[in-house]
N, C-alpha and C. Protein backbone atom coordinates (compact mmCIF):
# COMPACT_ATOMS: atom_id res chain seq x y z
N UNK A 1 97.33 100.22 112.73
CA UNK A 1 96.07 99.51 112.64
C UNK A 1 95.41 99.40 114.02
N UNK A 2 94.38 99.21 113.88
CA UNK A 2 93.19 99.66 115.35
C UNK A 2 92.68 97.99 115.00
N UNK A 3 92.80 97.32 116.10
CA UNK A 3 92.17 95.79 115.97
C UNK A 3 91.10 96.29 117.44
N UNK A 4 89.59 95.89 116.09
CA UNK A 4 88.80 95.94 116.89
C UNK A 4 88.09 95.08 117.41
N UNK A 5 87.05 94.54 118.29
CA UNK A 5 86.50 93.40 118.57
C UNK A 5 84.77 93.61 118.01
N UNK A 6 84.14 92.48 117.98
CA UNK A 6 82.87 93.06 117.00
C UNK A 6 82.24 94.01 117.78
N UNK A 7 81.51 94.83 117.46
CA UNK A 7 80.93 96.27 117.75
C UNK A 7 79.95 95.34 119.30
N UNK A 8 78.90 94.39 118.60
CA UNK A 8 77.95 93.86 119.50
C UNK A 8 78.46 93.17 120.86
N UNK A 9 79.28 92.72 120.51
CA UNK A 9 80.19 92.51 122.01
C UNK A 9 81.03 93.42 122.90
N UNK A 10 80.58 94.97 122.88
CA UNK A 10 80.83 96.00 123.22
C UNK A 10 79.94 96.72 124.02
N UNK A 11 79.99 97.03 125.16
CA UNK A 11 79.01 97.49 126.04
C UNK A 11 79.88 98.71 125.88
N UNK A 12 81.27 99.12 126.17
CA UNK A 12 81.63 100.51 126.86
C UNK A 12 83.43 100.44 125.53
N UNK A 13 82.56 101.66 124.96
CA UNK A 13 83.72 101.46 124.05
C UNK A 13 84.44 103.01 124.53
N UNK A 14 86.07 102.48 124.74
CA UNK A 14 86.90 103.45 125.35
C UNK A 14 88.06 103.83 124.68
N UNK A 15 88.52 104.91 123.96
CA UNK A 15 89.91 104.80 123.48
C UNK A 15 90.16 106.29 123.79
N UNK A 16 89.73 106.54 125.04
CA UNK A 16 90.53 108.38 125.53
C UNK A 16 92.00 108.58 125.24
N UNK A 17 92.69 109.16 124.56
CA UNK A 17 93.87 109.93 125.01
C UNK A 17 94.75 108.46 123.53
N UNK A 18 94.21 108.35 123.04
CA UNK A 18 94.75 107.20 122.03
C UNK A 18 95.58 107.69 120.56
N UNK A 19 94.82 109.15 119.94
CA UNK A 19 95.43 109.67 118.98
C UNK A 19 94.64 109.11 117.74
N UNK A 20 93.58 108.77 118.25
CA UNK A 20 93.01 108.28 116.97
C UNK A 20 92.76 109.79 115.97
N UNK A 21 93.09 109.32 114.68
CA UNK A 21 92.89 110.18 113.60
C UNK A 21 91.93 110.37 112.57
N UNK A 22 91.73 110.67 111.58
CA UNK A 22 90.88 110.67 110.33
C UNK A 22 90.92 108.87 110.45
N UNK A 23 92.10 108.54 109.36
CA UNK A 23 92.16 106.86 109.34
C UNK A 23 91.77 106.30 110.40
N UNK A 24 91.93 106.43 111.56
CA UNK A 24 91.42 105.13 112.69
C UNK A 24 90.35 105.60 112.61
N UNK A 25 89.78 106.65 112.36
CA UNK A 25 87.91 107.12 112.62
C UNK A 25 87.50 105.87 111.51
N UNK A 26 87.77 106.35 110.32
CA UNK A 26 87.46 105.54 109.13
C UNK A 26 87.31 104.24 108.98
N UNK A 27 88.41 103.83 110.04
CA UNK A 27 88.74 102.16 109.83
C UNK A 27 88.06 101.70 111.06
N UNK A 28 87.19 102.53 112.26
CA UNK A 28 86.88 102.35 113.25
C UNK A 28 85.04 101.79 112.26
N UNK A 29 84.70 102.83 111.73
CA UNK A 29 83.49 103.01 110.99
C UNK A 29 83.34 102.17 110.16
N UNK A 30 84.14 101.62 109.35
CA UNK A 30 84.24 100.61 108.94
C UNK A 30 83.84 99.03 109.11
N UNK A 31 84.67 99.23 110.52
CA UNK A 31 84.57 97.64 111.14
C UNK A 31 82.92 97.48 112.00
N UNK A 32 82.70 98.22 111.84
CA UNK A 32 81.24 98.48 112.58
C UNK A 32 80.23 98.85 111.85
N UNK A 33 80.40 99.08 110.84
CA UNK A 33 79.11 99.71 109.91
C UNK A 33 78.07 98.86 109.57
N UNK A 34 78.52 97.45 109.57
CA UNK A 34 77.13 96.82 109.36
C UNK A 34 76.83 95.90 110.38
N UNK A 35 77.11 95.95 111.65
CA UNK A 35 76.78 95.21 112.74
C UNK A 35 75.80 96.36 113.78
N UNK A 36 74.77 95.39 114.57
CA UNK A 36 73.77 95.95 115.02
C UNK A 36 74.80 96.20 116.52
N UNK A 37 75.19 97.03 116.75
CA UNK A 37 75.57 97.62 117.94
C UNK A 37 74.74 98.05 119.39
N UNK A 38 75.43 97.40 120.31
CA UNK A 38 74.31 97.81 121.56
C UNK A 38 75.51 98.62 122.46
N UNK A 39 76.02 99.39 121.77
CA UNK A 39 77.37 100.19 122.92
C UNK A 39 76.40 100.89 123.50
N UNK A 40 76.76 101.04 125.12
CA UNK A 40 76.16 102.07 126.07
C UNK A 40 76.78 103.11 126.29
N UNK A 41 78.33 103.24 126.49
CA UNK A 41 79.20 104.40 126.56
C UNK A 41 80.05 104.67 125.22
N UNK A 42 80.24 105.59 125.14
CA UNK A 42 81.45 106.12 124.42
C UNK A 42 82.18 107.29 124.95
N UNK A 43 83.78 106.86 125.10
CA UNK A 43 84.32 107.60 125.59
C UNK A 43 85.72 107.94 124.60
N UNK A 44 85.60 109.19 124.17
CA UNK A 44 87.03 109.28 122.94
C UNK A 44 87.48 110.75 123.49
N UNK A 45 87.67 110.59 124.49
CA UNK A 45 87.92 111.96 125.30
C UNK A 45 89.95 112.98 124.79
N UNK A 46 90.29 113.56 124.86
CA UNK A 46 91.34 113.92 124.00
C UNK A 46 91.91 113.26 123.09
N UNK A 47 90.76 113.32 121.97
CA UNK A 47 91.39 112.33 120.52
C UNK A 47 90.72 113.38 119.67
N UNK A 48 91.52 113.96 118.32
CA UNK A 48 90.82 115.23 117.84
C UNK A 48 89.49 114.59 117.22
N UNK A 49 88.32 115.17 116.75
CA UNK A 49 87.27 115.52 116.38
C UNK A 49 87.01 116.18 115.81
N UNK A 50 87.40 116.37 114.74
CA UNK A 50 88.10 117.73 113.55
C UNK A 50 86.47 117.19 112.66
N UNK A 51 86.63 118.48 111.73
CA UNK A 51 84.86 118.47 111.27
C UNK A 51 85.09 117.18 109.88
N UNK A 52 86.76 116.66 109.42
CA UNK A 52 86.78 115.80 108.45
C UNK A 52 86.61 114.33 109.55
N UNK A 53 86.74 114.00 110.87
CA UNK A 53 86.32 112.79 111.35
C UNK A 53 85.42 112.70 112.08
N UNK A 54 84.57 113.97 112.68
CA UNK A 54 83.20 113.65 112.68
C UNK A 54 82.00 112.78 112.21
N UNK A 55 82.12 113.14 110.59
CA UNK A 55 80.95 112.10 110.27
C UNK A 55 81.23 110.74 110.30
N UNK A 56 82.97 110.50 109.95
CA UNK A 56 83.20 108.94 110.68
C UNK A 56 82.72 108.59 112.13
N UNK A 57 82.63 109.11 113.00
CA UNK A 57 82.53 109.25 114.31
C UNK A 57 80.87 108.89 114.36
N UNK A 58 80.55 110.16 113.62
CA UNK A 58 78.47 109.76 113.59
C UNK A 58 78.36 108.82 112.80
N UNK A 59 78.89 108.26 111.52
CA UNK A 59 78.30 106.84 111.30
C UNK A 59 78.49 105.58 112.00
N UNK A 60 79.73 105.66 112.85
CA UNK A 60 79.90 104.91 114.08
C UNK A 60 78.83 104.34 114.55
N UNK A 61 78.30 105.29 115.28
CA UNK A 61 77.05 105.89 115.98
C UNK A 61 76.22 105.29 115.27
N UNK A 62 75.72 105.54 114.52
CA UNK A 62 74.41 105.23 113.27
C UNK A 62 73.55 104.00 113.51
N UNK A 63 74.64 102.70 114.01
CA UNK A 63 73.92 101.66 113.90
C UNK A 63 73.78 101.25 115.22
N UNK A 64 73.65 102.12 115.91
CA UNK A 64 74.31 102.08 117.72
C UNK A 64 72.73 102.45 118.11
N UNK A 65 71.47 101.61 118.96
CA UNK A 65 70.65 102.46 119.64
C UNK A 65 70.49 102.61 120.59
N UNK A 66 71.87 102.44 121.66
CA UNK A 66 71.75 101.93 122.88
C UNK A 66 72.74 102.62 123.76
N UNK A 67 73.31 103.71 123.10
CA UNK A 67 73.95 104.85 123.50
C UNK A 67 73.39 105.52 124.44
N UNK A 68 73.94 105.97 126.08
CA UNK A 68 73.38 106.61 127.18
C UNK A 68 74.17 107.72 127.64
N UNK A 69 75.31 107.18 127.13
CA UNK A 69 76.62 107.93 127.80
C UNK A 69 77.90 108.29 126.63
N UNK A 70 77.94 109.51 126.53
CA UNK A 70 78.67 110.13 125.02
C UNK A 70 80.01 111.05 126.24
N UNK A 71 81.39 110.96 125.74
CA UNK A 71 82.22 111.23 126.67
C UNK A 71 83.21 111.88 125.07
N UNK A 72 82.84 113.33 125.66
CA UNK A 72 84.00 114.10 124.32
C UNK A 72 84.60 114.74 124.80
N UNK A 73 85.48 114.94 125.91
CA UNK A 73 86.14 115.82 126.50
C UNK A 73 87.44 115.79 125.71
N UNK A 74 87.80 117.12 125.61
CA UNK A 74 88.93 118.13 124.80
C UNK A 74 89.29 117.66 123.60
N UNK A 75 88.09 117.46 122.52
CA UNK A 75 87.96 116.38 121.57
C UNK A 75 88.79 117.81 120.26
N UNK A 76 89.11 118.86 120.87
CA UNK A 76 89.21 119.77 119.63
C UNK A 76 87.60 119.80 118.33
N UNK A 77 86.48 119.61 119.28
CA UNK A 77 85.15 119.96 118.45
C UNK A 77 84.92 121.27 118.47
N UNK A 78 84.88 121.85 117.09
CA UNK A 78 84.53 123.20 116.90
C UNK A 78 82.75 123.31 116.59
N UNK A 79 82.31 124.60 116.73
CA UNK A 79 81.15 124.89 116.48
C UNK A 79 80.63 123.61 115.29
N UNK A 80 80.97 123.78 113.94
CA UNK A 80 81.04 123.08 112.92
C UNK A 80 80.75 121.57 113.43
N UNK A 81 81.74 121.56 113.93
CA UNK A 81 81.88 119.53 114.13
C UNK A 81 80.60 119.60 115.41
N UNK A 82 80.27 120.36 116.62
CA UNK A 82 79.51 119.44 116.88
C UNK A 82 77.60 119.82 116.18
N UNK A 83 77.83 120.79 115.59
CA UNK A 83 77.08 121.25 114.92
C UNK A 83 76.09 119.46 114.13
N UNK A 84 77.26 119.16 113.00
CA UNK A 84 77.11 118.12 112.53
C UNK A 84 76.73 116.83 113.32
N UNK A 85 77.26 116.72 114.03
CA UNK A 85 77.42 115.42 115.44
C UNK A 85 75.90 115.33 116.06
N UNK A 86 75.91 116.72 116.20
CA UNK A 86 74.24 116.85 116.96
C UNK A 86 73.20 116.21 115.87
N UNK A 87 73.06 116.57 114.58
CA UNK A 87 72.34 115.97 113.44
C UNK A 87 71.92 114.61 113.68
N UNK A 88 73.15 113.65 113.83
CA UNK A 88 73.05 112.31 114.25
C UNK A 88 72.75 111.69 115.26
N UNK A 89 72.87 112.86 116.31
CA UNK A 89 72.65 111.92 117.44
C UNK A 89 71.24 112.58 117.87
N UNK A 90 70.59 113.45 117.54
CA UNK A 90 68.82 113.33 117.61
C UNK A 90 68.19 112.33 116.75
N UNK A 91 68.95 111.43 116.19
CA UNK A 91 68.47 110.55 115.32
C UNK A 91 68.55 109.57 116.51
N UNK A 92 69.29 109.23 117.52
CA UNK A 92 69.27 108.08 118.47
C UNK A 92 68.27 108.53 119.45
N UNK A 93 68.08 107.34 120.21
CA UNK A 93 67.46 107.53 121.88
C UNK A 93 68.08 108.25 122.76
N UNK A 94 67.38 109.27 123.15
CA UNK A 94 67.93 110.33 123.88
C UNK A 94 69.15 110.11 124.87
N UNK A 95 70.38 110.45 125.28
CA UNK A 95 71.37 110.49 126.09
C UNK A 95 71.13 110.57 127.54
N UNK A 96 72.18 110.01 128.35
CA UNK A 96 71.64 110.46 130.30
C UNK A 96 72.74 111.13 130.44
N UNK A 97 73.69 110.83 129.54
CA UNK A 97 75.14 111.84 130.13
C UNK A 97 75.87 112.33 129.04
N UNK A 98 76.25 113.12 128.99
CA UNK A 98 76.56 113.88 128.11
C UNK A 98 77.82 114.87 128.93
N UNK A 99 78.96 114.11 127.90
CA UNK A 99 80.24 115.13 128.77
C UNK A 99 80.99 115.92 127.58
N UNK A 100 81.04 117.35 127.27
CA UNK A 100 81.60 117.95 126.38
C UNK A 100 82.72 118.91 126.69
N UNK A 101 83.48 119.09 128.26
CA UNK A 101 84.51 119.94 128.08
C UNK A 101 85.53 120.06 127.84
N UNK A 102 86.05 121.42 127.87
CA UNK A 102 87.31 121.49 126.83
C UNK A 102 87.23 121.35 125.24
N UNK A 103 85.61 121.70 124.51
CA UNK A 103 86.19 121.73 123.17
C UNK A 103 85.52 123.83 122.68
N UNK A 104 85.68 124.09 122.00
CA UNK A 104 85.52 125.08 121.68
C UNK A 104 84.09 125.51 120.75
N UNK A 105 82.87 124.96 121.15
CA UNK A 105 81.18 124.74 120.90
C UNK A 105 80.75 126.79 120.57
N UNK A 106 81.77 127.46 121.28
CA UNK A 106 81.51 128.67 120.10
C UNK A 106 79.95 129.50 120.74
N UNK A 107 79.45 130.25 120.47
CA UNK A 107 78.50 130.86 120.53
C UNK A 107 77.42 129.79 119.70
N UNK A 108 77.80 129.51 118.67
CA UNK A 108 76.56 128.58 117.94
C UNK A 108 76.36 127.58 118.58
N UNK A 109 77.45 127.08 119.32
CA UNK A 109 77.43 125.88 120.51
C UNK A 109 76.22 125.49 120.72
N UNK A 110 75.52 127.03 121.18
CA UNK A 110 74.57 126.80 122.17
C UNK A 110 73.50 126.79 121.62
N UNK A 111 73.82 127.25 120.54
CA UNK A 111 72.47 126.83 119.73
C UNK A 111 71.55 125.26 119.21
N UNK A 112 73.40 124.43 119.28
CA UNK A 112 73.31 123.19 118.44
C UNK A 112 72.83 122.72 119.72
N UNK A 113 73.48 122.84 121.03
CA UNK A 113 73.27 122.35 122.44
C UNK A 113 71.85 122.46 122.98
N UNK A 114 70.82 123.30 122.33
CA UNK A 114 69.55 123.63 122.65
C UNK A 114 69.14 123.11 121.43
N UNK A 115 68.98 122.26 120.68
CA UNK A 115 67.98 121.28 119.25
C UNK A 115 68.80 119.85 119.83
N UNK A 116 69.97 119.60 120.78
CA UNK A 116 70.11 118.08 121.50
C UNK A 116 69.14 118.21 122.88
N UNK A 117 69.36 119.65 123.25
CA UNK A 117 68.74 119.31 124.73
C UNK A 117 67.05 118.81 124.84
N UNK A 118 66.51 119.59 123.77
CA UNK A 118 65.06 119.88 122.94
C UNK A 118 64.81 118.36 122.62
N UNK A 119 65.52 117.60 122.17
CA UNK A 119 65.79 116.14 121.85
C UNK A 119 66.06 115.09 123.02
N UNK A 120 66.27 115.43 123.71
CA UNK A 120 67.20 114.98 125.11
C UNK A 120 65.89 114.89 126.65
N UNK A 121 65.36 116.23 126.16
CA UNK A 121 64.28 116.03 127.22
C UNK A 121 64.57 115.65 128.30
N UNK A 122 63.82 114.76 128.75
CA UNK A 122 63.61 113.84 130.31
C UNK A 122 64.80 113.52 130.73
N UNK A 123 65.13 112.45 129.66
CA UNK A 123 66.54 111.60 129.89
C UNK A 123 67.84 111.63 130.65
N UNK A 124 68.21 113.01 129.78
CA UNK A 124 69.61 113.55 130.44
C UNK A 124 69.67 113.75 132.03
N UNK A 125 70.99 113.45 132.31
CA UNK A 125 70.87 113.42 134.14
C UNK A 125 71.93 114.17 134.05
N UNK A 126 72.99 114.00 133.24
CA UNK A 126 74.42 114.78 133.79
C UNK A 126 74.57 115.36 132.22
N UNK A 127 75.09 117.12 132.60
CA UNK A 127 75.59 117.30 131.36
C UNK A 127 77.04 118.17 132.06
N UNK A 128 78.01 118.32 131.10
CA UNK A 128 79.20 118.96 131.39
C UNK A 128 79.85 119.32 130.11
N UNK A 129 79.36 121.11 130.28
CA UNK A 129 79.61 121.92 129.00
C UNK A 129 80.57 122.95 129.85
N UNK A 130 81.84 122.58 130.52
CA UNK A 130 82.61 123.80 131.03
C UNK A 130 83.63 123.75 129.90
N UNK A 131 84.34 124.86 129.80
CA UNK A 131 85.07 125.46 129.54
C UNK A 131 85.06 125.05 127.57
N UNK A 132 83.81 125.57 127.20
CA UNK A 132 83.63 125.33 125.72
C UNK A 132 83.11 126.52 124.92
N UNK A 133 83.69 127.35 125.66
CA UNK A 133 83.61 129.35 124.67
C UNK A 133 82.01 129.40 124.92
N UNK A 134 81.02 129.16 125.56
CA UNK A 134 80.24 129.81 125.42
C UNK A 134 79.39 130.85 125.97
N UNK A 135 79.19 131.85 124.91
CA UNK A 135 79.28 133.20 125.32
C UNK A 135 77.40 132.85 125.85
N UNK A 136 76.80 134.35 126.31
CA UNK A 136 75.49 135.08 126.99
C UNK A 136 74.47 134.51 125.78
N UNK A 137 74.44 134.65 124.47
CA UNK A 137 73.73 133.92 123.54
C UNK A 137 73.61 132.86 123.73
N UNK A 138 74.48 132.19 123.45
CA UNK A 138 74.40 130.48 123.27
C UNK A 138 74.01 129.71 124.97
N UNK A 139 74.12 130.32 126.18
CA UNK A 139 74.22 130.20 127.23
C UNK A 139 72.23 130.59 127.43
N UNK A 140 72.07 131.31 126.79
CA UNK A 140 70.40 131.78 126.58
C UNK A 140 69.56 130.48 126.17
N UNK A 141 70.19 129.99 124.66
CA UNK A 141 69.61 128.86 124.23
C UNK A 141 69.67 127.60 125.23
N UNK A 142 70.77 127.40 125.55
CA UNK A 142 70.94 126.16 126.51
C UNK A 142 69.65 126.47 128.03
N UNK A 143 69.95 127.63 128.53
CA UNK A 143 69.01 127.78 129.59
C UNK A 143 67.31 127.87 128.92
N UNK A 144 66.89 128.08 127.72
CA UNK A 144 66.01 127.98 127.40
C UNK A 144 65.23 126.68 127.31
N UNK A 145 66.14 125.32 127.23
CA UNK A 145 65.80 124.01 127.46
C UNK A 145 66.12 123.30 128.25
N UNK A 146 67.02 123.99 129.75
CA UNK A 146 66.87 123.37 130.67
C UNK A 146 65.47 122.80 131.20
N UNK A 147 64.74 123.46 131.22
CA UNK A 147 63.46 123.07 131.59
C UNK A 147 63.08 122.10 131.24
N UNK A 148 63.00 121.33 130.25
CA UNK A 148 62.98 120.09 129.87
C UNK A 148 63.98 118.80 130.06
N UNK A 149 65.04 119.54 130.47
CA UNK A 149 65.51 118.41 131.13
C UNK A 149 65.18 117.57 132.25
N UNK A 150 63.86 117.05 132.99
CA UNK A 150 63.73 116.89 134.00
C UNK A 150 64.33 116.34 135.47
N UNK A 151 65.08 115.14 134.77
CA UNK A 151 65.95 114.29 135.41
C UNK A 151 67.60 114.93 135.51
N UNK A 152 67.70 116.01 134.61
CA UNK A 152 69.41 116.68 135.59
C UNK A 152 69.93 116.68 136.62
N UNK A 153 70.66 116.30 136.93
CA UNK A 153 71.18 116.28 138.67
C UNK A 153 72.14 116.89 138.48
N UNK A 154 73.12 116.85 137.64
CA UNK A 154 74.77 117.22 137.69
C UNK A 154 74.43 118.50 136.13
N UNK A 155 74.77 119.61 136.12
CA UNK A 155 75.57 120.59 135.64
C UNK A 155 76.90 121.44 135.55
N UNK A 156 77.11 121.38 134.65
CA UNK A 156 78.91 122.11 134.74
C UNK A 156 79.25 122.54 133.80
N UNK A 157 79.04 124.27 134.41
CA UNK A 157 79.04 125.31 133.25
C UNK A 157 80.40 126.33 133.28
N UNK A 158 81.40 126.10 134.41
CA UNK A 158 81.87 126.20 134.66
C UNK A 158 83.34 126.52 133.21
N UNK A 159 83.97 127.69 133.30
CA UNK A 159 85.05 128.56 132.83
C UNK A 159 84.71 128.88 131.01
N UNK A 160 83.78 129.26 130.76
CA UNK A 160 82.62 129.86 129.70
C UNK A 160 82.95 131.00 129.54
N UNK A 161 82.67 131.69 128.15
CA UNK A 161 82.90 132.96 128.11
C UNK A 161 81.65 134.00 128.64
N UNK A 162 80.72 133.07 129.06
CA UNK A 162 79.43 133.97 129.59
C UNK A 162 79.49 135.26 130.83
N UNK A 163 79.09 136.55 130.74
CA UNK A 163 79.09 137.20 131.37
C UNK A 163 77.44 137.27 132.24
N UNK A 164 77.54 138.12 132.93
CA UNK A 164 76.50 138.09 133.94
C UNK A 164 74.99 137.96 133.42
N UNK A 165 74.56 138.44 132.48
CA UNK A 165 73.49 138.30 131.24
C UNK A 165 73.48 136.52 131.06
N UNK A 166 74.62 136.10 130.77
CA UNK A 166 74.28 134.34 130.62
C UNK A 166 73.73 133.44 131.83
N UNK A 167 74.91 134.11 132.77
CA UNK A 167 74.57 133.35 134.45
C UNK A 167 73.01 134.00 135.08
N UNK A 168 72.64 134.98 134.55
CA UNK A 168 71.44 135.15 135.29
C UNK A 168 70.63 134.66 134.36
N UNK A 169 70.78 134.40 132.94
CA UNK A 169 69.66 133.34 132.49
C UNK A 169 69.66 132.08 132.72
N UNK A 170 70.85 131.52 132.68
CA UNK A 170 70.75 130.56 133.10
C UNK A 170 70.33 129.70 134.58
N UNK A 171 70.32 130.55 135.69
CA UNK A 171 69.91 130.87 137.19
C UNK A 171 68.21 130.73 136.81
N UNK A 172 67.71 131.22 135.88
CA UNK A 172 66.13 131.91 135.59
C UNK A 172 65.96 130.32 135.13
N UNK A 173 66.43 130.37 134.32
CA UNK A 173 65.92 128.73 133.65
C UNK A 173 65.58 127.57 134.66
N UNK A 174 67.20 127.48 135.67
CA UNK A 174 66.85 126.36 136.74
C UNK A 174 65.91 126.24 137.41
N UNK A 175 65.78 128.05 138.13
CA UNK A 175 64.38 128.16 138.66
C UNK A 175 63.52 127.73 138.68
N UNK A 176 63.04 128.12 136.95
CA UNK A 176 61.76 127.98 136.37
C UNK A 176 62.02 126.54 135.92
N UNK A 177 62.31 125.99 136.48
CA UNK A 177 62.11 124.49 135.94
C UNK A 177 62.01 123.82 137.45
N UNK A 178 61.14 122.31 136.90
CA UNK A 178 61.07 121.64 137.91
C UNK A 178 62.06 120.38 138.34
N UNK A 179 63.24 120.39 137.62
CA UNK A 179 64.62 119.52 137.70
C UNK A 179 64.97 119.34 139.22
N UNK A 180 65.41 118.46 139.97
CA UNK A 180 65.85 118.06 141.02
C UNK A 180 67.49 118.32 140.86
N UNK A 181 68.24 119.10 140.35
CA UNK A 181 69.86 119.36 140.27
C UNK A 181 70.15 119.03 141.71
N UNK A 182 70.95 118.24 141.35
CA UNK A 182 72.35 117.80 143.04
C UNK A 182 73.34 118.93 142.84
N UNK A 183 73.71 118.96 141.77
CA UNK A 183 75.10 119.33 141.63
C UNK A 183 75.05 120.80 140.62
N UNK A 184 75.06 121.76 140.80
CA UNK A 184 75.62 123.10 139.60
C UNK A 184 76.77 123.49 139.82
N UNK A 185 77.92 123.40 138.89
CA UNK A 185 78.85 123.91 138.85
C UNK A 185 79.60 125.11 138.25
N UNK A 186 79.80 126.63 139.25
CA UNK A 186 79.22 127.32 138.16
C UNK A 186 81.42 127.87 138.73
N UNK A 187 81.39 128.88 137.96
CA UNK A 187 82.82 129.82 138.30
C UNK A 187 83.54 129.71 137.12
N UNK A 188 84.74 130.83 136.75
CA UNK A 188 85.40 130.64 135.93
C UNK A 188 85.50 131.49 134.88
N UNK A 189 83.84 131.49 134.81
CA UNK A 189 83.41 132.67 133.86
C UNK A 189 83.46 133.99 133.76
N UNK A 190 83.75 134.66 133.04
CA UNK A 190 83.49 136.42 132.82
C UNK A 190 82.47 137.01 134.23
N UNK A 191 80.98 136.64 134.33
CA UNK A 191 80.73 137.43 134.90
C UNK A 191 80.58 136.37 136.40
N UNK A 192 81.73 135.65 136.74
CA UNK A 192 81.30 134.70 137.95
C UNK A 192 82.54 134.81 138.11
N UNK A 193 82.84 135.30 140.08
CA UNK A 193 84.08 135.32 140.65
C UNK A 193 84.44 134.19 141.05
């Protein structure tokens, strides 16, 4: 059993590396489903994210509008799951940080990653999509809405299956955008030594 405290008295909800499952998603969603939530972070960073506790995960979310900071690192999210995930969370106020590595986002990744970024706009300041399979396609879409990210500082694209075709679009995108980036983190990848 997961003893939770009420959702609204929750600024930074954390359970990285915990093992939560289907049932704790469920019973997490549960205890929160009808309270007006003002969480700012979420962090469920190596806890699986399989496409059956996802939508527990997004109805979580649902009653939440005060979400800034989403923390999914090596969540085991496949194309599928964040496919779905993304659905829900263009339904909230756009994100400032956004941390996704280590799950396997796939070539379609980047597709789902370009209809959040498209959504995301201004807002986002930090994103971190390393090492989440994505190939020269999906790496196209994402650089296609950098540009709208205005406020990015931190990127990390870092150990991707993208070959030189992705990194030089994605290079074209930063360019052509007027983002202030501090930080690009690039290597790892196919076509980056």
């Amino acid at each position: 059993n997961v003893m939770l405290v009420e959702c609204g008295n929750v600024e930074n909800f954390v359970f990285a590396d915990t093992g939560m499952d289907h049932a704790i998603w469920q019973e997490v969603q549960t205890a929160w489903q009808t309270e007006s939530c003002r969480v700012q972070s979420i962090d469920v960073s190596d806890n699986m994210l399989t496409e059956d506790c996802v939508p527990h995960f997004a109805q979580l979310m649902s009653g939440n509008v005060s979400i800034s900071s989403l923390v999914l690192q090596n969540c085991g999210l496949s194309t599928e799951g964040f496919s779905l995930l993304v659905e829900s969370l263009i339904e909230h106020p756009p994100l400032v940080q956004l941390y996704l590595n280590g799950n396997n986002l796939g070539e379609m990744g980047g597709h789902a990653l370009h209809e959040l970024l498209s959504h995301a706009g201004g807002a986002l300041e930090v994103m971190e999509i390393a090492d989440c399979g994505l190939r020269d396609s999906g790496m196209e879409k994402v650089a296609a809405s950098i540009a709208g990210c205005a406020n990015l500082r931190r990127l990390a694209v870092t150990s991707n299956a993208m070959g030189d075709r992705g990194l030089s679009l994605l290079v074209d995108g930063l360019m052509a955008s007027s983002i202030g980036l501090e930080e690009l983190l690039l290597g790892g990848s196919n076509g980056i030594g």
